[in-house]
C-alpha atoms as a PDB file:
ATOM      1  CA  UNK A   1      18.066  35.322 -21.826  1.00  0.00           C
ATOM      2  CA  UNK A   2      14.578  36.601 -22.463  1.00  0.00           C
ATOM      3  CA  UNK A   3      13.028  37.420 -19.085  1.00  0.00           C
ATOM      4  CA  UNK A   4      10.091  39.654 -20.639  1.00  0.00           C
ATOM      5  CA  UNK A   5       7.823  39.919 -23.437  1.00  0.00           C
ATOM      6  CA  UNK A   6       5.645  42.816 -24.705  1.00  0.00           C
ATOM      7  CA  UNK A   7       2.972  42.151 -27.216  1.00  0.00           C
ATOM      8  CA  UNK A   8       1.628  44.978 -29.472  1.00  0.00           C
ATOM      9  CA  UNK A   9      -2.461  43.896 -29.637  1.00  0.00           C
ATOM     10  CA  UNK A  10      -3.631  44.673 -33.477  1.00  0.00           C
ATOM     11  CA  UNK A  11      -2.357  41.739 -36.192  1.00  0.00           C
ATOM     12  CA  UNK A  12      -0.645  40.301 -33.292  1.00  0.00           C
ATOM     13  CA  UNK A  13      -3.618  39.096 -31.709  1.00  0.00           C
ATOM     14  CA  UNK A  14      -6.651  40.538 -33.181  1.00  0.00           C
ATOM     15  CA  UNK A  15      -6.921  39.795 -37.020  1.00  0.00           C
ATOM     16  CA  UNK A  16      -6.706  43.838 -38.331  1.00  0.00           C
ATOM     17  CA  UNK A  17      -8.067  45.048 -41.632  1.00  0.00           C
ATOM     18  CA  UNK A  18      -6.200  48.374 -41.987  1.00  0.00           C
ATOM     19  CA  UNK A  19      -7.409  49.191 -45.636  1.00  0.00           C
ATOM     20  CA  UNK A  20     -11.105  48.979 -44.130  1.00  0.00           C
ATOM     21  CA  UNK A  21     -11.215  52.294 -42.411  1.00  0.00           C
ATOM     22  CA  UNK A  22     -10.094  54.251 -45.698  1.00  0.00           C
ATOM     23  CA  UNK A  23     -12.561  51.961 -47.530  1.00  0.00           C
ATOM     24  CA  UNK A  24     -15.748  53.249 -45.574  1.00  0.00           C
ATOM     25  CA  UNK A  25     -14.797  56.849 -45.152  1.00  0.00           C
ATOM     26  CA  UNK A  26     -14.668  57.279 -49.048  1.00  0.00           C
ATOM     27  CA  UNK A  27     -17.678  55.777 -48.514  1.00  0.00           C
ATOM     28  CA  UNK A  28     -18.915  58.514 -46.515  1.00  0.00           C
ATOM     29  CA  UNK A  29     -17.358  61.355 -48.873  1.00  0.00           C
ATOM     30  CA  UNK A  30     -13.907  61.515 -47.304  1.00  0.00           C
ATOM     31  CA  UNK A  31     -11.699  60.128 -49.962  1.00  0.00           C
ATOM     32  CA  UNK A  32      -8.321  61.703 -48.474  1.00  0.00           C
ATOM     33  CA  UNK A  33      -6.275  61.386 -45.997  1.00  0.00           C
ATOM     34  CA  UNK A  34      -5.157  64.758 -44.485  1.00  0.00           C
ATOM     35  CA  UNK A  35      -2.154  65.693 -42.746  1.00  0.00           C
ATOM     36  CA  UNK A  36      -4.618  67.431 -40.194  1.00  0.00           C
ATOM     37  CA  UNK A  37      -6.654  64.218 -40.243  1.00  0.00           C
ATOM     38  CA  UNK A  38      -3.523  62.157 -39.257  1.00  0.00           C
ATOM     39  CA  UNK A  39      -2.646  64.743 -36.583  1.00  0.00           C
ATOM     40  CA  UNK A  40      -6.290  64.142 -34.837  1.00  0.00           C
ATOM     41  CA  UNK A  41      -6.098  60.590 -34.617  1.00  0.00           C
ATOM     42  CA  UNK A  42      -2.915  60.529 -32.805  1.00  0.00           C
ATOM     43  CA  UNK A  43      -3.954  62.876 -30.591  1.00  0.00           C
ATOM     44  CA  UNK A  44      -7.072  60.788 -30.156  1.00  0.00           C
ATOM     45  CA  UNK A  45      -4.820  57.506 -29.592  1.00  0.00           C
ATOM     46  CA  UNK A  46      -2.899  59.420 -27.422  1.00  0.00           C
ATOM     47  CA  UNK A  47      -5.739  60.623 -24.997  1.00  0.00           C
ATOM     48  CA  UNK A  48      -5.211  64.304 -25.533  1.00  0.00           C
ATOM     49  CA  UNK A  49      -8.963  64.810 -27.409  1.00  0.00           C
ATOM     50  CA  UNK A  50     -11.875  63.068 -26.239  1.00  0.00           C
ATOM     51  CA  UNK A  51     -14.385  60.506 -28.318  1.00  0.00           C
ATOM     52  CA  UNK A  52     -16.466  63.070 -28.486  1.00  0.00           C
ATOM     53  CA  UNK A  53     -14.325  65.793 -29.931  1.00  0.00           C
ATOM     54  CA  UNK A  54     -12.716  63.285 -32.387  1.00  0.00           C
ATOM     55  CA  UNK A  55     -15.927  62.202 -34.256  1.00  0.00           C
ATOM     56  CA  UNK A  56     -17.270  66.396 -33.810  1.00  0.00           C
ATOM     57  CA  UNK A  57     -14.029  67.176 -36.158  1.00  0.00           C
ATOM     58  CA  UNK A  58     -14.847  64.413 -38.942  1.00  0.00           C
ATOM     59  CA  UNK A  59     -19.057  65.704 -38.466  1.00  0.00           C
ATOM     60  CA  UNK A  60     -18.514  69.153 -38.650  1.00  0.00           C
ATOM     61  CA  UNK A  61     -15.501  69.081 -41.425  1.00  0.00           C
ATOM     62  CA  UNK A  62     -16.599  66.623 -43.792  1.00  0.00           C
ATOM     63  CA  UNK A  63     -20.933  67.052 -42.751  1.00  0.00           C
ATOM     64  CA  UNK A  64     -20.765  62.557 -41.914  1.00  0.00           C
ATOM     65  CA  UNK A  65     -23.204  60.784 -39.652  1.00  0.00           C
ATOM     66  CA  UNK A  66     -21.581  60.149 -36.257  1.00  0.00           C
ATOM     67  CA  UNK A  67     -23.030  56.478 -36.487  1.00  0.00           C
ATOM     68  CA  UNK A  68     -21.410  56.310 -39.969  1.00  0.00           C
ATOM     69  CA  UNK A  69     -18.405  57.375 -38.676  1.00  0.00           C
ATOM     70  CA  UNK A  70     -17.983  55.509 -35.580  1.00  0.00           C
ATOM     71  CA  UNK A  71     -18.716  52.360 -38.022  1.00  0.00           C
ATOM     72  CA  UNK A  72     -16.182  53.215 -40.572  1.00  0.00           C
ATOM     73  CA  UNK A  73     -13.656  53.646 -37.632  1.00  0.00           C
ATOM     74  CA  UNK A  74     -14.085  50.297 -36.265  1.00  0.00           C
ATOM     75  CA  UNK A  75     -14.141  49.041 -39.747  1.00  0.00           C
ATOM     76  CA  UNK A  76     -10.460  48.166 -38.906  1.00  0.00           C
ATOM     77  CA  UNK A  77     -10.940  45.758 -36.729  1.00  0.00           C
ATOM     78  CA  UNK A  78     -11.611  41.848 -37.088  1.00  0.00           C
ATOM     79  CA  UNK A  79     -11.502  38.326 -35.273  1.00  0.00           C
ATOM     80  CA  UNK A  80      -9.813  37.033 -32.381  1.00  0.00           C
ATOM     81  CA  UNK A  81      -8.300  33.554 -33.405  1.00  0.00           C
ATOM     82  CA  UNK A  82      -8.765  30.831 -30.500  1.00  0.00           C
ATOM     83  CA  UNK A  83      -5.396  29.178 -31.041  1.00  0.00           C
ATOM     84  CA  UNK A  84      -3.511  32.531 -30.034  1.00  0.00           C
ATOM     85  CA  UNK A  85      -5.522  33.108 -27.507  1.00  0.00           C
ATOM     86  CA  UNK A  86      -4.833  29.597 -26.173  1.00  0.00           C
ATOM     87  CA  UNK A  87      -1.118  29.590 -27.053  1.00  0.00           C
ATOM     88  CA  UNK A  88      -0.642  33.142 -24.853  1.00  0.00           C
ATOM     89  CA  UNK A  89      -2.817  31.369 -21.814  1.00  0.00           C
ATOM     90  CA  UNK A  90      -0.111  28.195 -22.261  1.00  0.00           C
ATOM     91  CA  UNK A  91       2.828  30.926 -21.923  1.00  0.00           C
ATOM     92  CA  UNK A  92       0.944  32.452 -18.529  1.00  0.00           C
ATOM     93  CA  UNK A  93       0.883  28.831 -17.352  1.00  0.00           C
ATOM     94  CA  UNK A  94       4.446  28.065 -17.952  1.00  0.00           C
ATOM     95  CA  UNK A  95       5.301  31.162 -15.160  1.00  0.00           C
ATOM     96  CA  UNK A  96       8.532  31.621 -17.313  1.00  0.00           C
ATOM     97  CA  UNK A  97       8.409  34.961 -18.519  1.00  0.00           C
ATOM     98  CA  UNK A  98       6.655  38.724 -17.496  1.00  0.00           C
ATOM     99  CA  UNK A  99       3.952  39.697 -19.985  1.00  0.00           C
ATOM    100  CA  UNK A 100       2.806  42.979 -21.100  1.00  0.00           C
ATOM    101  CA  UNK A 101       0.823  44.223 -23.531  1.00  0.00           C
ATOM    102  CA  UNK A 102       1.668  47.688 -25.625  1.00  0.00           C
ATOM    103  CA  UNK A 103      -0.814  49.069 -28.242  1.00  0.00           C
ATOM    104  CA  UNK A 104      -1.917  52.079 -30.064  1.00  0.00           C
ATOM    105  CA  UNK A 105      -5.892  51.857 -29.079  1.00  0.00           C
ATOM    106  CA  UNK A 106      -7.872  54.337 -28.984  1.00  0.00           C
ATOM    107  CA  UNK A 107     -11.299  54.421 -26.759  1.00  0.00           C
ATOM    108  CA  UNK A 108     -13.844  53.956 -29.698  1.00  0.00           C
ATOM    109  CA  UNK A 109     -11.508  50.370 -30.637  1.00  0.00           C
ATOM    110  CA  UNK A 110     -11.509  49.597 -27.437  1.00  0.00           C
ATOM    111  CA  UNK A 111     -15.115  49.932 -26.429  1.00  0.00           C
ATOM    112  CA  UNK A 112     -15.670  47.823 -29.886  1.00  0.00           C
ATOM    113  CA  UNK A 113     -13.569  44.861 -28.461  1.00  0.00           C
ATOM    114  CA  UNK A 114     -15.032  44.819 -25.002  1.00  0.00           C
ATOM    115  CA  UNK A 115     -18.859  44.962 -26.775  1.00  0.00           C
ATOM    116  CA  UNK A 116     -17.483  42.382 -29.559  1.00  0.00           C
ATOM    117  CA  UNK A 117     -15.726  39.553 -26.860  1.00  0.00           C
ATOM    118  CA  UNK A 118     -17.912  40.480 -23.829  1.00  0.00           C
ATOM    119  CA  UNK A 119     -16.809  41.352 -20.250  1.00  0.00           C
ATOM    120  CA  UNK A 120     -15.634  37.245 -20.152  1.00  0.00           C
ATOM    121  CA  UNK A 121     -13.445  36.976 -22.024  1.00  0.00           C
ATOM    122  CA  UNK A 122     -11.870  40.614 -22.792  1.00  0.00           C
ATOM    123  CA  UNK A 123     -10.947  40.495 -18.821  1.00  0.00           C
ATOM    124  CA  UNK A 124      -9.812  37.029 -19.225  1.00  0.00           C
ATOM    125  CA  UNK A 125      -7.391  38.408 -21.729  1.00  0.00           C
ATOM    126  CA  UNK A 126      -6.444  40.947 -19.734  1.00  0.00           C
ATOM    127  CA  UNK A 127      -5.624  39.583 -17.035  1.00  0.00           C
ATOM    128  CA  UNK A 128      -2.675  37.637 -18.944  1.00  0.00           C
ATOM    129  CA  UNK A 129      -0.721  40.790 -18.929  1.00  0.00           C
ATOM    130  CA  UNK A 130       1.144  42.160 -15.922  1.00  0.00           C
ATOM    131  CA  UNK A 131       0.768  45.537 -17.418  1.00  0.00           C
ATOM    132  CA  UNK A 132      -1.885  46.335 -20.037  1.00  0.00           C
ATOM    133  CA  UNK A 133      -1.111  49.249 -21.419  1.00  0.00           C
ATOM    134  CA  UNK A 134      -3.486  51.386 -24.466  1.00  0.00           C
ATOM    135  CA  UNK A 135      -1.363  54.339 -25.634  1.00  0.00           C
ATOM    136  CA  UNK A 136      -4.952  56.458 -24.841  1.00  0.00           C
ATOM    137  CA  UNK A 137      -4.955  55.588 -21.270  1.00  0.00           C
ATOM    138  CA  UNK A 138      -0.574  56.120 -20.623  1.00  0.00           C
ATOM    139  CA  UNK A 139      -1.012  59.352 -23.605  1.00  0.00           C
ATOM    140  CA  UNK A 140       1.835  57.649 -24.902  1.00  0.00           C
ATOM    141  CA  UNK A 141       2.461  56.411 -28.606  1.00  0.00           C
ATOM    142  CA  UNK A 142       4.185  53.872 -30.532  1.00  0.00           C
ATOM    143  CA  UNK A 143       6.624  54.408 -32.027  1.00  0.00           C
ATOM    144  CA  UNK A 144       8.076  57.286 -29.940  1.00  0.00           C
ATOM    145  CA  UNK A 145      10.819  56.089 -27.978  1.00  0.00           C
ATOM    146  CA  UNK A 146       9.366  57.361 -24.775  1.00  0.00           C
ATOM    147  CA  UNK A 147       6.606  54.830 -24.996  1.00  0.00           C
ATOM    148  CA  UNK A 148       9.446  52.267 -24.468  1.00  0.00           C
ATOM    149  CA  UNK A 149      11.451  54.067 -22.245  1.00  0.00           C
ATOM    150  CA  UNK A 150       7.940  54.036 -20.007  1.00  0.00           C
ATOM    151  CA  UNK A 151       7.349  50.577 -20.084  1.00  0.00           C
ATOM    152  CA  UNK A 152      10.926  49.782 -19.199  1.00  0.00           C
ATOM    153  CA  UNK A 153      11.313  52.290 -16.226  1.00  0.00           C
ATOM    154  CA  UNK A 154       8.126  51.579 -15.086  1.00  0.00           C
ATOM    155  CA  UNK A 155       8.449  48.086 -14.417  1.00  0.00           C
ATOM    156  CA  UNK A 156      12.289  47.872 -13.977  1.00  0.00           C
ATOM    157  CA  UNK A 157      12.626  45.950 -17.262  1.00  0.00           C
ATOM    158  CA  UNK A 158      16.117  45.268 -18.451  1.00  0.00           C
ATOM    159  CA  UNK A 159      16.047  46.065 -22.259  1.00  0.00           C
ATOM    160  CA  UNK A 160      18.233  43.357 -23.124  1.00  0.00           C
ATOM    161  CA  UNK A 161      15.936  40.821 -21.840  1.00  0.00           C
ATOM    162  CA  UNK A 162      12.844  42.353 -22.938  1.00  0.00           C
ATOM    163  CA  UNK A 163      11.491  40.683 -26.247  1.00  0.00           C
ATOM    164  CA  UNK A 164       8.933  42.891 -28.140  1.00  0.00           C
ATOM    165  CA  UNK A 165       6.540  41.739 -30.947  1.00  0.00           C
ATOM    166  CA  UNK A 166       4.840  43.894 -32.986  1.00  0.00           C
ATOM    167  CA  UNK A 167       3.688  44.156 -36.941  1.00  0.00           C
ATOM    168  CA  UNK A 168       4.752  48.222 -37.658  1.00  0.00           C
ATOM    169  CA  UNK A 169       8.215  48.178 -38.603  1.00  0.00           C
ATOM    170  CA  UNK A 170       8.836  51.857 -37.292  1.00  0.00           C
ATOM    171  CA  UNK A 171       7.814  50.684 -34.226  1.00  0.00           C
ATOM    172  CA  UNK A 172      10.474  48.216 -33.737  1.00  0.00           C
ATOM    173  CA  UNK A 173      13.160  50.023 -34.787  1.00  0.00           C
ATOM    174  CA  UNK A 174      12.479  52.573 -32.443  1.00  0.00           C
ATOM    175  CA  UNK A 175      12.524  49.609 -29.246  1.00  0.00           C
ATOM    176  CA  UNK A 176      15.294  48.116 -30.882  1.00  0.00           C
ATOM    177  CA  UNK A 177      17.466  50.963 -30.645  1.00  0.00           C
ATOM    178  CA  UNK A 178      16.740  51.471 -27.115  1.00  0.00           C
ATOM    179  CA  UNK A 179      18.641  47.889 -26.594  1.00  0.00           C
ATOM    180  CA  UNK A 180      15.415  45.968 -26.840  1.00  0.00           C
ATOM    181  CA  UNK A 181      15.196  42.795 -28.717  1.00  0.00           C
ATOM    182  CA  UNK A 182      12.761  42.725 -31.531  1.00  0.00           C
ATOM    183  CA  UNK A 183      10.480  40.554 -34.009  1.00  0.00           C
ATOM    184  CA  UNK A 184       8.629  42.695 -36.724  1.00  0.00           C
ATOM    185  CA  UNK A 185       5.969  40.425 -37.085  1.00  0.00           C
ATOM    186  CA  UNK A 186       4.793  39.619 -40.625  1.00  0.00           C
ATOM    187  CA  UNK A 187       1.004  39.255 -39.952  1.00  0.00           C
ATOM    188  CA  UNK A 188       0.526  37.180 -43.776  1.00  0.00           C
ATOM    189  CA  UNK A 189       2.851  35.109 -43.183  1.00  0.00           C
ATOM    190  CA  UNK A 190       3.623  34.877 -39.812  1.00  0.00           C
ATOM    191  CA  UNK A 191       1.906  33.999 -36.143  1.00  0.00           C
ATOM    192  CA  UNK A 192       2.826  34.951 -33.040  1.00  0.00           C
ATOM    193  CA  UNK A 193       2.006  31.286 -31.661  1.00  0.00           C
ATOM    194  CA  UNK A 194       5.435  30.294 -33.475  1.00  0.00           C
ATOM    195  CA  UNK A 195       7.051  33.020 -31.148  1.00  0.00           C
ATOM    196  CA  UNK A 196       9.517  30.615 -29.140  1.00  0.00           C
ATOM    197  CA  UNK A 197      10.349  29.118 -32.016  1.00  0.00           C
ATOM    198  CA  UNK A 198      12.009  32.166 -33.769  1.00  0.00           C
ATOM    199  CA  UNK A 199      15.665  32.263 -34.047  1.00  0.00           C
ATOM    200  CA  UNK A 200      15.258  36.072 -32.348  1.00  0.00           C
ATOM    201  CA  UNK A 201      14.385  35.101 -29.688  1.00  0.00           C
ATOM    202  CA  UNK A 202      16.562  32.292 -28.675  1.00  0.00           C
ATOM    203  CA  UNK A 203      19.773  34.396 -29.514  1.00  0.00           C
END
């Protein structure tokens, strides 16, 4: 029986446009995608650089704007549908299962979302979560299984009833091997409001 569920946050909840980012930093002159350049931005997502230092690499490497920069960063990210928002508020009401929320989000995202929603409603969100966790603020990251292993310990989660949605493939398999159960979400085709309707997660 599922006794806990952990929502990842982008294309689960927010709508997510992940070409977007690429898009504007050609835009900008910075047409590649470095190993180096991969390397910083988990390290950013991960808390180990600051803001500052992460947008002082891209300005002194590749001579952008910081505006421009922070700009094409957030590019990413989108809308906030109303009928998941309602749908996770119904499964708060219904007292049936723990909620958490698990997600690779950087400060800059962040900081976007709380200036995008306002204080309202981004706390209101919050506080459906028992544990809101941003891999910059725990300096863990998805999909490293100690993320998981975190969560679990943590909050004395049994893995077999902890149910975890999220649209990265790697980043199931990785929970899913540590015993939790798992829906790669298909964020095209699928919603998360059909959640307790998924053959998953009645098994």
């Amino acid at each position: 029986m599922i006794r806990n569920i952990v929502f990842d946050f982008g294309d689960v909840f927010i709508n997510l446009d992940k070409e977007a980012t690429y898009r504007e930093l050609a835009n900008l002159g910075i047409d590649q995608v470095t190993d180096e350049m991969l390397a910083i931005a988990h390290q950013y997502e991960k808390g180990e650089i600051s803001t500052d230092c992460f947008i002082d690499f891209f300005h002194e490497n590749f001579e952008t704007s910081r505006p421009g920069l922070v700009r094409a960063w957030n590019a990413i990210l989108l809308d906030f549908p109303k009928h998941r928002f309602q749908f996770l508020k119904e499964l708060v009401a219904s007292n049936r299962y723990r909620l958490f929320l698990l997600s690779n989000t950087n400060e800059l995202h962040i900081q976007w979302i709380q200036n995008d929603w306002g204080a309202k409603l981004y706390q209101e969100f919050k506080n459906c979560f028992e544990q809101f966790y941003l891999s910059h603020e725990i300096h863990f990251r998805k999909p490293n299984a100690d993320i998981y292993e975190f969560v679990l310990e943590e909050n004395k989660l049994n893995a077999k009833e902890t149910f975890f949605i999220d649209d990265t493939l790697e980043n199931t398999i990785t929970a899913e091997k540590l015993g939790i159960k798992v829906w790669n979400i298909n964020p095209q085709k699928e919603d998360v409001t059909t959640l307790l309707t998924k053959k998953e997660f009645n098994l």
